[in-house]
C-alpha atoms as a PDB file:
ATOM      1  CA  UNK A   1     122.418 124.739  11.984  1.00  0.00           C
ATOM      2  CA  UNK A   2     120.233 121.655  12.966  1.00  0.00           C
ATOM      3  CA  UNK A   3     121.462 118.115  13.334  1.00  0.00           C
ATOM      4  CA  UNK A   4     118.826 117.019  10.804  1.00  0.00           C
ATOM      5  CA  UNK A   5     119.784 117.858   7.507  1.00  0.00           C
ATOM      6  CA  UNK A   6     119.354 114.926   5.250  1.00  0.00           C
ATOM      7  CA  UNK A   7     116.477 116.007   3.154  1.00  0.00           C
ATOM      8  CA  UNK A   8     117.158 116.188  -0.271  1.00  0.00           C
ATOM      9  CA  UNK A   9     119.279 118.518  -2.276  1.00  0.00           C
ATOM     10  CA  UNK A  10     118.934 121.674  -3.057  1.00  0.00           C
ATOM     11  CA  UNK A  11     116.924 121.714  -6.480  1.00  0.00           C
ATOM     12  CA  UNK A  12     119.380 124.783  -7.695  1.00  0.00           C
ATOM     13  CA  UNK A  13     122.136 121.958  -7.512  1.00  0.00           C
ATOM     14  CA  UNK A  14     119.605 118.802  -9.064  1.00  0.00           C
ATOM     15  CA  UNK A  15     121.703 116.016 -10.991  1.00  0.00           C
ATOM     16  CA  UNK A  16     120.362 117.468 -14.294  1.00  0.00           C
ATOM     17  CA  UNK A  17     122.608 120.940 -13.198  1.00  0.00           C
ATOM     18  CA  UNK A  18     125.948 121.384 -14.966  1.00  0.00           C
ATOM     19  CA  UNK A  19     126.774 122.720 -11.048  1.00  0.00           C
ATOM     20  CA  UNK A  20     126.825 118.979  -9.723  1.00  0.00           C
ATOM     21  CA  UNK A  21     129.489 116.435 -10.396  1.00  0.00           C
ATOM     22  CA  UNK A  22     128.625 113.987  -7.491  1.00  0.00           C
ATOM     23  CA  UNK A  23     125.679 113.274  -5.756  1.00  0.00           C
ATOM     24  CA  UNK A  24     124.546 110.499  -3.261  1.00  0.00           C
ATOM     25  CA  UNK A  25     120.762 110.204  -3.395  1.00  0.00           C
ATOM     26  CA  UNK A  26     119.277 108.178  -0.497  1.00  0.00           C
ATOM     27  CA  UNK A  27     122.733 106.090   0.076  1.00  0.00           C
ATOM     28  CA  UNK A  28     122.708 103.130   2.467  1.00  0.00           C
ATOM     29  CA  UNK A  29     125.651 101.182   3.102  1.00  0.00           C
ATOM     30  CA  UNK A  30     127.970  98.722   5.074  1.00  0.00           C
ATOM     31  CA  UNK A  31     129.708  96.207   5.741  1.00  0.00           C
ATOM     32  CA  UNK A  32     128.253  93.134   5.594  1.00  0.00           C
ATOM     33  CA  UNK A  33     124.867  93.185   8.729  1.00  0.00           C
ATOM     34  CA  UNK A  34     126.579  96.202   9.930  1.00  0.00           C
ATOM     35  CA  UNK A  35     124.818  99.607   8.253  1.00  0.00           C
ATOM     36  CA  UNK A  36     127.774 102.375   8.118  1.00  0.00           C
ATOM     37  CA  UNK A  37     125.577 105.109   6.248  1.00  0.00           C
ATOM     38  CA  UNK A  38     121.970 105.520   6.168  1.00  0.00           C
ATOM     39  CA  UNK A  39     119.570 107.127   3.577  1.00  0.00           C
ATOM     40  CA  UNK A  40     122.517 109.792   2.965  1.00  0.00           C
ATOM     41  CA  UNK A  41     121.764 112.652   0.811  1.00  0.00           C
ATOM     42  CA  UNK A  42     124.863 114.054  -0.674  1.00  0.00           C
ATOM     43  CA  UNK A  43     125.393 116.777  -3.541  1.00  0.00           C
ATOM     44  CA  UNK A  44     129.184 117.967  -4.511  1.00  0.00           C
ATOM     45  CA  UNK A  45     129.344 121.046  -6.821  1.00  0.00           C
ATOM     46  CA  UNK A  46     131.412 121.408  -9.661  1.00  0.00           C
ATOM     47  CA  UNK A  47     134.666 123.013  -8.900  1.00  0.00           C
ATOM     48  CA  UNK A  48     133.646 123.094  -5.403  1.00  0.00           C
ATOM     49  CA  UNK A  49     136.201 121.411  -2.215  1.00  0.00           C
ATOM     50  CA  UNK A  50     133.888 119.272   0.038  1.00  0.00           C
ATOM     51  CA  UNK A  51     135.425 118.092   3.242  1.00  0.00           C
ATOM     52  CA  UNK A  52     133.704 115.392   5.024  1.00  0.00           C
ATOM     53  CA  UNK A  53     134.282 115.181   8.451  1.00  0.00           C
ATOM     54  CA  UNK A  54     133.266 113.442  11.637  1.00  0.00           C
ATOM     55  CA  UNK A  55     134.151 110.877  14.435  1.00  0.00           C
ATOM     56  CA  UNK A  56     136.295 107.681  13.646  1.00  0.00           C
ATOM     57  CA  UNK A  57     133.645 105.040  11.678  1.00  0.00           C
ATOM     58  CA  UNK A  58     131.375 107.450  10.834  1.00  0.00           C
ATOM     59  CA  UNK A  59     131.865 106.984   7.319  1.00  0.00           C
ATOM     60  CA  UNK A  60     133.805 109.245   5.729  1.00  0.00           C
ATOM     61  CA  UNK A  61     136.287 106.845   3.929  1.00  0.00           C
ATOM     62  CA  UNK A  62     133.226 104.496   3.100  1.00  0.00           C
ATOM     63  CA  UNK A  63     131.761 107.842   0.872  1.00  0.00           C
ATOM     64  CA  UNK A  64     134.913 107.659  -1.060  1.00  0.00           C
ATOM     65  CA  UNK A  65     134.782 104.009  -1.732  1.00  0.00           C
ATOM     66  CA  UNK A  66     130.911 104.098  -3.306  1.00  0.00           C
ATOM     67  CA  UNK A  67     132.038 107.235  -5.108  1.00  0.00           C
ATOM     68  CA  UNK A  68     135.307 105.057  -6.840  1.00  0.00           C
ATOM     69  CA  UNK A  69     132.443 101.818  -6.554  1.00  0.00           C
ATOM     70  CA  UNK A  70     134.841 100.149  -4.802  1.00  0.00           C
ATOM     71  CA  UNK A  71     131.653  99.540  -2.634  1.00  0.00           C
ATOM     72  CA  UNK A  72     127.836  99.529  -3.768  1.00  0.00           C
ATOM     73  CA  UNK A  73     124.927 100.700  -1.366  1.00  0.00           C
ATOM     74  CA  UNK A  74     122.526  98.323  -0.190  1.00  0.00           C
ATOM     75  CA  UNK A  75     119.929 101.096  -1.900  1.00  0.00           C
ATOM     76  CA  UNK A  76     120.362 104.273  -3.223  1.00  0.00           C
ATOM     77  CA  UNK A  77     122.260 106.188  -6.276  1.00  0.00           C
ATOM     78  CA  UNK A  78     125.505 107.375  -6.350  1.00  0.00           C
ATOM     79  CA  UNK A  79     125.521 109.679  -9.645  1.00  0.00           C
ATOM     80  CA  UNK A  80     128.721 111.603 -11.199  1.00  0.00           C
ATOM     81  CA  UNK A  81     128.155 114.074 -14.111  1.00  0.00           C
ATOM     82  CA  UNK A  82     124.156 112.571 -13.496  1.00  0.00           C
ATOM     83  CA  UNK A  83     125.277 108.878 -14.302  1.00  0.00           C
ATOM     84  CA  UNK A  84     124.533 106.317 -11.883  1.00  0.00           C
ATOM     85  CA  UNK A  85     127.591 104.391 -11.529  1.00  0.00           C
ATOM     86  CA  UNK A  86     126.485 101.294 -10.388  1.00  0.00           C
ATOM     87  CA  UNK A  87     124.917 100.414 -13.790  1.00  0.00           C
ATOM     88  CA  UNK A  88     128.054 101.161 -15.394  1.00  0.00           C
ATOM     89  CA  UNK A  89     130.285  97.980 -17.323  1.00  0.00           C
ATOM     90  CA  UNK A  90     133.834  97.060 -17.180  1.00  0.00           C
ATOM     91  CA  UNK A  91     134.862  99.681 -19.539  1.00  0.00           C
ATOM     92  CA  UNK A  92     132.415 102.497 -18.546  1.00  0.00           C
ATOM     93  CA  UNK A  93     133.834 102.355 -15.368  1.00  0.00           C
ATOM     94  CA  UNK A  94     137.275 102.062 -16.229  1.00  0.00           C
ATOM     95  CA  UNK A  95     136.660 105.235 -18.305  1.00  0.00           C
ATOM     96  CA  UNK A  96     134.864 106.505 -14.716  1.00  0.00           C
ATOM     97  CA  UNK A  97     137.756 105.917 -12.819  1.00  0.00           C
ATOM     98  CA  UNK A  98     140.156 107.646 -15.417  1.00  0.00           C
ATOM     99  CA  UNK A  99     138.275 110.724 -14.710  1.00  0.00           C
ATOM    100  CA  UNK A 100     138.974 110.426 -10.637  1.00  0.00           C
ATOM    101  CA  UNK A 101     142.182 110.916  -9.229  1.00  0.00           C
ATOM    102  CA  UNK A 102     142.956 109.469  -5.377  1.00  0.00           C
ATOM    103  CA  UNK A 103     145.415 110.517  -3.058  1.00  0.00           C
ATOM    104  CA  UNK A 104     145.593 107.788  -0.280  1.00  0.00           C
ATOM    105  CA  UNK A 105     146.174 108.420   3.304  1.00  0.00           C
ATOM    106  CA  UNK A 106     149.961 107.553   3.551  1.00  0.00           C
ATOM    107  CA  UNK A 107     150.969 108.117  -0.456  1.00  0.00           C
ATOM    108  CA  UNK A 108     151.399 104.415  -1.560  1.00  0.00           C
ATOM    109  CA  UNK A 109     153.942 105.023  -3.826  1.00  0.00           C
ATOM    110  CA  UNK A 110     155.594 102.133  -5.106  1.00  0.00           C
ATOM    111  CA  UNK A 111     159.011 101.952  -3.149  1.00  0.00           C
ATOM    112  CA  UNK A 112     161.023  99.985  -5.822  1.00  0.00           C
ATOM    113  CA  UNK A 113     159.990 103.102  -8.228  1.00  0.00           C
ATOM    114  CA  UNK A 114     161.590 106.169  -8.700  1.00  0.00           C
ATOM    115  CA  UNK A 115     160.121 109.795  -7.873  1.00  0.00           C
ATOM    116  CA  UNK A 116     159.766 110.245 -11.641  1.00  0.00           C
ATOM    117  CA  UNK A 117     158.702 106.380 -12.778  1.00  0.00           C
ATOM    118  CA  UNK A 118     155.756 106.641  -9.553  1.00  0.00           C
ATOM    119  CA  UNK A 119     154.344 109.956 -11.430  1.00  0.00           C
ATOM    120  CA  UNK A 120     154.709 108.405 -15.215  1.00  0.00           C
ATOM    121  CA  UNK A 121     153.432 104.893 -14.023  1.00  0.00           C
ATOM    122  CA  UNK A 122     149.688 106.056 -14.678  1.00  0.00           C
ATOM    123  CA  UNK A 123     150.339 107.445 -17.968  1.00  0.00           C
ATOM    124  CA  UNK A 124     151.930 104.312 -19.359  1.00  0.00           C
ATOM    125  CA  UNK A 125     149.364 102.055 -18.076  1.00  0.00           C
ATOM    126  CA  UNK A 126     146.770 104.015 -19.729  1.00  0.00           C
ATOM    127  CA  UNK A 127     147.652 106.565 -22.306  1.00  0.00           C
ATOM    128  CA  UNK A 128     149.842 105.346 -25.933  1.00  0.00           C
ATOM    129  CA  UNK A 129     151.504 108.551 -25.196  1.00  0.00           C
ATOM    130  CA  UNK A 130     155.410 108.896 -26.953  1.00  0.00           C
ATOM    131  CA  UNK A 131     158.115 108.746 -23.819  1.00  0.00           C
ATOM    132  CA  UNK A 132     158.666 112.090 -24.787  1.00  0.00           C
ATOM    133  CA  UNK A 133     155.548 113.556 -24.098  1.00  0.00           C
ATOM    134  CA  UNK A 134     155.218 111.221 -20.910  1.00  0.00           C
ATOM    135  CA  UNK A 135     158.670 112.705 -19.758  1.00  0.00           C
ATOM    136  CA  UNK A 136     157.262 116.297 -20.141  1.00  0.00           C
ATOM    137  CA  UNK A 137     154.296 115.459 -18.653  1.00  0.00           C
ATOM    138  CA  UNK A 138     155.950 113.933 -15.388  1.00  0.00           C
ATOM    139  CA  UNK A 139     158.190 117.043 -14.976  1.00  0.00           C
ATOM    140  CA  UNK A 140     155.179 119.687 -15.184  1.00  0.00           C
ATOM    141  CA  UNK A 141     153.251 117.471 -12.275  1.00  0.00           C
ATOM    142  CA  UNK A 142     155.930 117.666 -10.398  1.00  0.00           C
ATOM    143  CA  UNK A 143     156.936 120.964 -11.146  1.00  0.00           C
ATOM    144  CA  UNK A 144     153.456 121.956  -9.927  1.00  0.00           C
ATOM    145  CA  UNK A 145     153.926 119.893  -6.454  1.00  0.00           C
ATOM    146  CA  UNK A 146     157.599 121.759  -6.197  1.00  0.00           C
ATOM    147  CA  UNK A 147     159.647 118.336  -6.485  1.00  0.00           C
ATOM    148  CA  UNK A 148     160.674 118.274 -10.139  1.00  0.00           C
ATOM    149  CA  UNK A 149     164.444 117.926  -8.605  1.00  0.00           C
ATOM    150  CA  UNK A 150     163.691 115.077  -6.752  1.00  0.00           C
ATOM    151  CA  UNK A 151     162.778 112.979  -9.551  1.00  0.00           C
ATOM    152  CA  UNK A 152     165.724 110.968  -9.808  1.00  0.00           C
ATOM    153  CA  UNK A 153     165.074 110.121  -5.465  1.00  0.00           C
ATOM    154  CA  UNK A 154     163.428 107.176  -4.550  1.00  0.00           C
ATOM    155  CA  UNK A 155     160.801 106.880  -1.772  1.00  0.00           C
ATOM    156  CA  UNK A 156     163.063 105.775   1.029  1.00  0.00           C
ATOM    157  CA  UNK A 157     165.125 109.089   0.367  1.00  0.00           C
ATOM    158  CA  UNK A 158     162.238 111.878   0.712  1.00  0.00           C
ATOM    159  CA  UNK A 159     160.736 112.800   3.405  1.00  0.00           C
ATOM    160  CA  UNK A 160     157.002 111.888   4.137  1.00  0.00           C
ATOM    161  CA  UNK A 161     155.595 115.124   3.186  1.00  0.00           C
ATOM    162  CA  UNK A 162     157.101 115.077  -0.160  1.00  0.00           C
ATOM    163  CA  UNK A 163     156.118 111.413  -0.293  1.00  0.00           C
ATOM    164  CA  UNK A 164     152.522 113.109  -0.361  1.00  0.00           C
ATOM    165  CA  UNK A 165     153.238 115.630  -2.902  1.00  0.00           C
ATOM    166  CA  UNK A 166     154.760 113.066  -4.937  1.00  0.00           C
ATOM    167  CA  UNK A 167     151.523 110.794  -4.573  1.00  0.00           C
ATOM    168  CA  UNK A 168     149.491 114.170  -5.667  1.00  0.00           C
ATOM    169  CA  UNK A 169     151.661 114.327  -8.574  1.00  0.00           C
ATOM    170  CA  UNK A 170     150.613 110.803  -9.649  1.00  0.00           C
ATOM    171  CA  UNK A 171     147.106 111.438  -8.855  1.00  0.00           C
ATOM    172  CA  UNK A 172     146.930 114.329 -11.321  1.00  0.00           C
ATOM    173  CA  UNK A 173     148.777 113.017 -13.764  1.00  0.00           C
ATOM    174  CA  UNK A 174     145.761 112.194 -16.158  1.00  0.00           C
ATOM    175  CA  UNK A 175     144.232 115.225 -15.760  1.00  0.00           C
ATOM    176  CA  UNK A 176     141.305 114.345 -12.967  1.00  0.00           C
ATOM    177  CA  UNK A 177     138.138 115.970 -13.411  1.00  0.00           C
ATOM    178  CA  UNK A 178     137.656 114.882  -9.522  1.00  0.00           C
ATOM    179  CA  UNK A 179     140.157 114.652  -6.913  1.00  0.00           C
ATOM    180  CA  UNK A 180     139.425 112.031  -3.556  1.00  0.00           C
ATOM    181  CA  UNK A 181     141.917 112.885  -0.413  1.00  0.00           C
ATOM    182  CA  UNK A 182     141.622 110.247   2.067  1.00  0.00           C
ATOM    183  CA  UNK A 183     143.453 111.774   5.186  1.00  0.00           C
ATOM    184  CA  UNK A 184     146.255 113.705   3.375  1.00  0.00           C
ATOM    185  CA  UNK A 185     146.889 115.530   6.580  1.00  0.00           C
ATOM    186  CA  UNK A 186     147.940 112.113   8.622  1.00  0.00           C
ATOM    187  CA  UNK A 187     151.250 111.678  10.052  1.00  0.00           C
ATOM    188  CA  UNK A 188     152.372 115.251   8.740  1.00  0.00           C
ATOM    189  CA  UNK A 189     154.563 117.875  10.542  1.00  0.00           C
ATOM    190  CA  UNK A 190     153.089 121.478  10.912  1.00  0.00           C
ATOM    191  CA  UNK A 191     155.041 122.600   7.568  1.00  0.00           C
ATOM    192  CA  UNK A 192     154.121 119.691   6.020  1.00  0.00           C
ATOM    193  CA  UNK A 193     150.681 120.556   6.458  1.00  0.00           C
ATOM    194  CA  UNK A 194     150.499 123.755   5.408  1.00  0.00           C
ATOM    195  CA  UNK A 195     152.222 123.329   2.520  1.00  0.00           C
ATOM    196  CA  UNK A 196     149.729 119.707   1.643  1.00  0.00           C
ATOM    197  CA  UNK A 197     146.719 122.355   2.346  1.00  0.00           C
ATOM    198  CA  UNK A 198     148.216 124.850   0.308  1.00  0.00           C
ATOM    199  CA  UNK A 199     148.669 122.218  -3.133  1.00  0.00           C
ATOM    200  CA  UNK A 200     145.117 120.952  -2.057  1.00  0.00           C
ATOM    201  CA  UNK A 201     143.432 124.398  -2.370  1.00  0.00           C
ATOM    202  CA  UNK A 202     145.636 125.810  -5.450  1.00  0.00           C
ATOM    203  CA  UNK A 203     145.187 123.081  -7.970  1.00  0.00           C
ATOM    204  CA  UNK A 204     141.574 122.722  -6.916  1.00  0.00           C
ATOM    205  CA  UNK A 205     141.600 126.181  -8.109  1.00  0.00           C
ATOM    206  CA  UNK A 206     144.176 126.364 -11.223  1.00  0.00           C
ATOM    207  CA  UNK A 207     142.993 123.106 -12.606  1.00  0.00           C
ATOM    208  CA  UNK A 208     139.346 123.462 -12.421  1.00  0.00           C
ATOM    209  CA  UNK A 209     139.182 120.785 -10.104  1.00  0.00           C
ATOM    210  CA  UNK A 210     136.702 118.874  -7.917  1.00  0.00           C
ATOM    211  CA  UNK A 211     137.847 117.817  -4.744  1.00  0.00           C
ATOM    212  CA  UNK A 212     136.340 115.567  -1.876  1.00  0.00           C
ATOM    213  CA  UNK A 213     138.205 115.726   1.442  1.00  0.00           C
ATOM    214  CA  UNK A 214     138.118 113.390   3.908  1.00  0.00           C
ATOM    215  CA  UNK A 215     140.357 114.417   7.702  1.00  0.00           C
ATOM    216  CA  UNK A 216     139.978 115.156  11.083  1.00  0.00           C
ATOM    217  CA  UNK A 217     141.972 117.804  11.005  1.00  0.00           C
ATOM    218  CA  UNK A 218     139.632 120.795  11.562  1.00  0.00           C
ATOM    219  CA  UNK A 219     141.743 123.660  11.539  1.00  0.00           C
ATOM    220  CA  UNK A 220     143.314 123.089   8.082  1.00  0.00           C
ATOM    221  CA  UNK A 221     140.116 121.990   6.516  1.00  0.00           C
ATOM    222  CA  UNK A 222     138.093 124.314   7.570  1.00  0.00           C
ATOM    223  CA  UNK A 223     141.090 126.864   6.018  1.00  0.00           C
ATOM    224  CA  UNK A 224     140.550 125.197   2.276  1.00  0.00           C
ATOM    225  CA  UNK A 225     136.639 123.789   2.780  1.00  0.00           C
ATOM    226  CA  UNK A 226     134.378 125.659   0.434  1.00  0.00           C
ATOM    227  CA  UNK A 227     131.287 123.396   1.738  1.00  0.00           C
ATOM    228  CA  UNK A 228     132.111 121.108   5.321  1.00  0.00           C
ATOM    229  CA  UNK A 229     129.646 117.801   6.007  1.00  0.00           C
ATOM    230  CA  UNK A 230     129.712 115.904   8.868  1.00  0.00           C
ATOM    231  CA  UNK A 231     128.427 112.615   9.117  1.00  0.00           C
ATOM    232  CA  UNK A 232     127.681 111.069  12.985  1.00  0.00           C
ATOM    233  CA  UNK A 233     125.680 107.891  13.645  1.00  0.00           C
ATOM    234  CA  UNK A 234     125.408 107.174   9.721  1.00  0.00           C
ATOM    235  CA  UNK A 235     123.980 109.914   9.314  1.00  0.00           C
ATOM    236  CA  UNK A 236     125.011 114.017   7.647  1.00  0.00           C
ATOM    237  CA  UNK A 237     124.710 115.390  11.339  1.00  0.00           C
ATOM    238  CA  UNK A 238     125.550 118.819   9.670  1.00  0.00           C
ATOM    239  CA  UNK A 239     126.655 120.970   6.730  1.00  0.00           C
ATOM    240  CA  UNK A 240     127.546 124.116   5.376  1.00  0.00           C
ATOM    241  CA  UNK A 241     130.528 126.201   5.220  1.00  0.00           C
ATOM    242  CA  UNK A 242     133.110 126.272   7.412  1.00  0.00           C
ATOM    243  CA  UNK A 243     132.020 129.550   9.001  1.00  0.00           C
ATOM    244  CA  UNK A 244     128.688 128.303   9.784  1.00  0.00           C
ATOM    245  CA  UNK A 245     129.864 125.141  10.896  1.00  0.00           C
ATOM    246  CA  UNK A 246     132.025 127.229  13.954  1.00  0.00           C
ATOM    247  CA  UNK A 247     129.398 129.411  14.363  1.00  0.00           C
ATOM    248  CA  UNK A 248     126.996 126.287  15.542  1.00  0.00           C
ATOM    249  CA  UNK A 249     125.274 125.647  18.739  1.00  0.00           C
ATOM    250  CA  UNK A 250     124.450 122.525  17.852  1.00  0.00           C
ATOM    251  CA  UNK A 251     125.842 120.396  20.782  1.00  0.00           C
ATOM    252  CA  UNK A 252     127.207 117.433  18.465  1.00  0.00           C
ATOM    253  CA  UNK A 253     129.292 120.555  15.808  1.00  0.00           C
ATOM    254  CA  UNK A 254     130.616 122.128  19.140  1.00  0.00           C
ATOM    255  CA  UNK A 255     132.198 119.552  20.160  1.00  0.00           C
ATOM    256  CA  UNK A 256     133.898 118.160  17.370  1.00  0.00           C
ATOM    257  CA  UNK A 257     135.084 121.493  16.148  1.00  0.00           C
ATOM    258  CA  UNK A 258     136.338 122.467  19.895  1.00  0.00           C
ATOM    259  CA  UNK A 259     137.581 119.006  19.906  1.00  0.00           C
ATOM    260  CA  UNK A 260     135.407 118.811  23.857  1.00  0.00           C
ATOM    261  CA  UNK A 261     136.508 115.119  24.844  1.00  0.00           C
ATOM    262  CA  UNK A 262     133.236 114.672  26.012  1.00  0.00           C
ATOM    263  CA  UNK A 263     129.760 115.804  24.906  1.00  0.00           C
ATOM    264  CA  UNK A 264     127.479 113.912  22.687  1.00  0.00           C
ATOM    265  CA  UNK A 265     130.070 111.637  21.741  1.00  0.00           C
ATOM    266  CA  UNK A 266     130.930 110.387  25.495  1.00  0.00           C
ATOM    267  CA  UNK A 267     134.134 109.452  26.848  1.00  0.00           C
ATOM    268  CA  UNK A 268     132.981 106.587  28.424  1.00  0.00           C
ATOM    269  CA  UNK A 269     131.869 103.792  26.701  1.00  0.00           C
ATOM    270  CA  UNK A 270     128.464 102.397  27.971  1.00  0.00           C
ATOM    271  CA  UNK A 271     128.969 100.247  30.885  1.00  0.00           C
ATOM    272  CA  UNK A 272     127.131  98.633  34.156  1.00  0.00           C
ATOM    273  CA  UNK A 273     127.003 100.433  37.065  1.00  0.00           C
ATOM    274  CA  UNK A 274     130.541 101.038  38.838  1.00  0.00           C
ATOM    275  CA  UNK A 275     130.021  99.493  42.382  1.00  0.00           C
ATOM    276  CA  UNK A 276     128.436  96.205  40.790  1.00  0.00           C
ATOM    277  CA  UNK A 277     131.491  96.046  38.698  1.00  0.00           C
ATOM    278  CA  UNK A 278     134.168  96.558  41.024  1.00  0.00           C
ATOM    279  CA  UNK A 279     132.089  94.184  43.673  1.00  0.00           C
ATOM    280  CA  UNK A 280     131.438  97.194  46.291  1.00  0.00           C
ATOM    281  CA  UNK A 281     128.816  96.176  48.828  1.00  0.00           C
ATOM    282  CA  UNK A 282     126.307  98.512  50.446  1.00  0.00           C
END
């Protein structure tokens, strides 16, 4: 495993490939003079979870916005199903979005909304579907998440972890061709967790999903990852799966997966020398 490994894709996984669903080709990015990624080369097969991983700024959350083009690069591509979605209209990336379901860190449901109206709110706003089928609908979702008898609950009255499972129901419930997890493991007891990691990994796998994952939470990423990426300095620092990633010697993969407070990302923030700050004299 090397720390350089931003060339580009794999050719067996090209944008022409029915294997890729995403891809970033030669991304750049920030926020406003200040670059957050840099000439980032990123492919996400079909049916494949991708966790992206790394230190606090590094980017993660910033792939997920230019995926939903809630952000555009200052150059690059970013393609899904080998359409560049930044030449996309109004209504071709409406029709985008419709296809991409997003679980956000802490839920966001709406707290003035039922258990049952937060999962059917996405259907009414953009399906014609009869209430009947919507009603069905909603129960399945939440059947599949396990809450289907909390429906009548609101959010004050569940717990946080079901809060999540409830905002996973919602997410799914048009049928996402690609799911986006931004931190789904934050603020979560150990059972929580597990069971959040479980749902994760299942209906990536029952629904034919496609799932970008974006935590620091090594341990139960690295238990549903199919393919790991971790982005330092704006940059993929490394990549593969999560087995390879542990197996590493590079210095940078060691210590974020060992969780080493200091290493190549220091402890100590650049400073002047001690004695000329704290005024000792020779």
């Amino acid at each position: 495993m090397t720390a350089d490994t931003t060339s580009a894709p794999d050719s067996a996984l090209s944008p022409q490939s029915p294997d890729v669903l995403v891809e970033l080709r030669g991304v750049t990015c920030g926020y406003g003079d200040r670059v957050i990624l840099s000439d980032i080369n990123l492919v996400v097969p079909r049916g494949k979870l991708v966790a992206l991983m790394g230190t606090s700024g590094g980017g993660k959350t910033t792939v997920l916005r230019l995926i939903g083009r809630q952000l555009s690069p200052i150059k690059g591509q970013v393609l899904i199903n080998g359409v560049d979605i930044g030449t996309l209209d109004a209504a071709g990336l409406m029709a985008a979005r419709r296809r991409m379901g997003m679980l956000f860190q802490f839920g966001a449901l709406f707290t003035d909304l039922s258990v049952f109206e937060n999962v059917a709110f996405p259907l009414r706003e953009h399906t014609r579907l009869p209430e009947s089928i919507v009603r069905d609908l909603v129960l399945m979702k939440l059947n599949a998440v396990g809450l289907r008898g909390a429906r009548d609950l609101m959010p004050s009255e569940i717990s946080g972890g079901m809060s999540r499972r409830v905002a996973l129901a919602r997410a799914m419930a048009l049928d996402p061709e690609l799911m986006l997890y931004d931190e789904p493991f934050a603020g979560l007891d150990p059972i929580s967790m597990g069971v959040a990691a479980r749902l994760i990994r299942e209906l990536n796998d029952t629904m034919g999903l496609t799932s970008v994952l974006v935590s620091h939470d090594v341990d139960e990423s690295f238990l549903i990852a199919d393919h790991v990426v971790l982005l330092a300095n704006g940059r993929i620092a490394a990549q593969g799966t999560p087995a390879e990633l542990r197996a590493s010697e590079d210095p940078l993969v060691k210590q974020f997966v060992t969780a080493a407070p200091d290493g190549p990302v220091r402890f100590h923030h650049p400073a002047v020398d001690a004695g000329q700050d704290y005024g000792v004299r020779g």
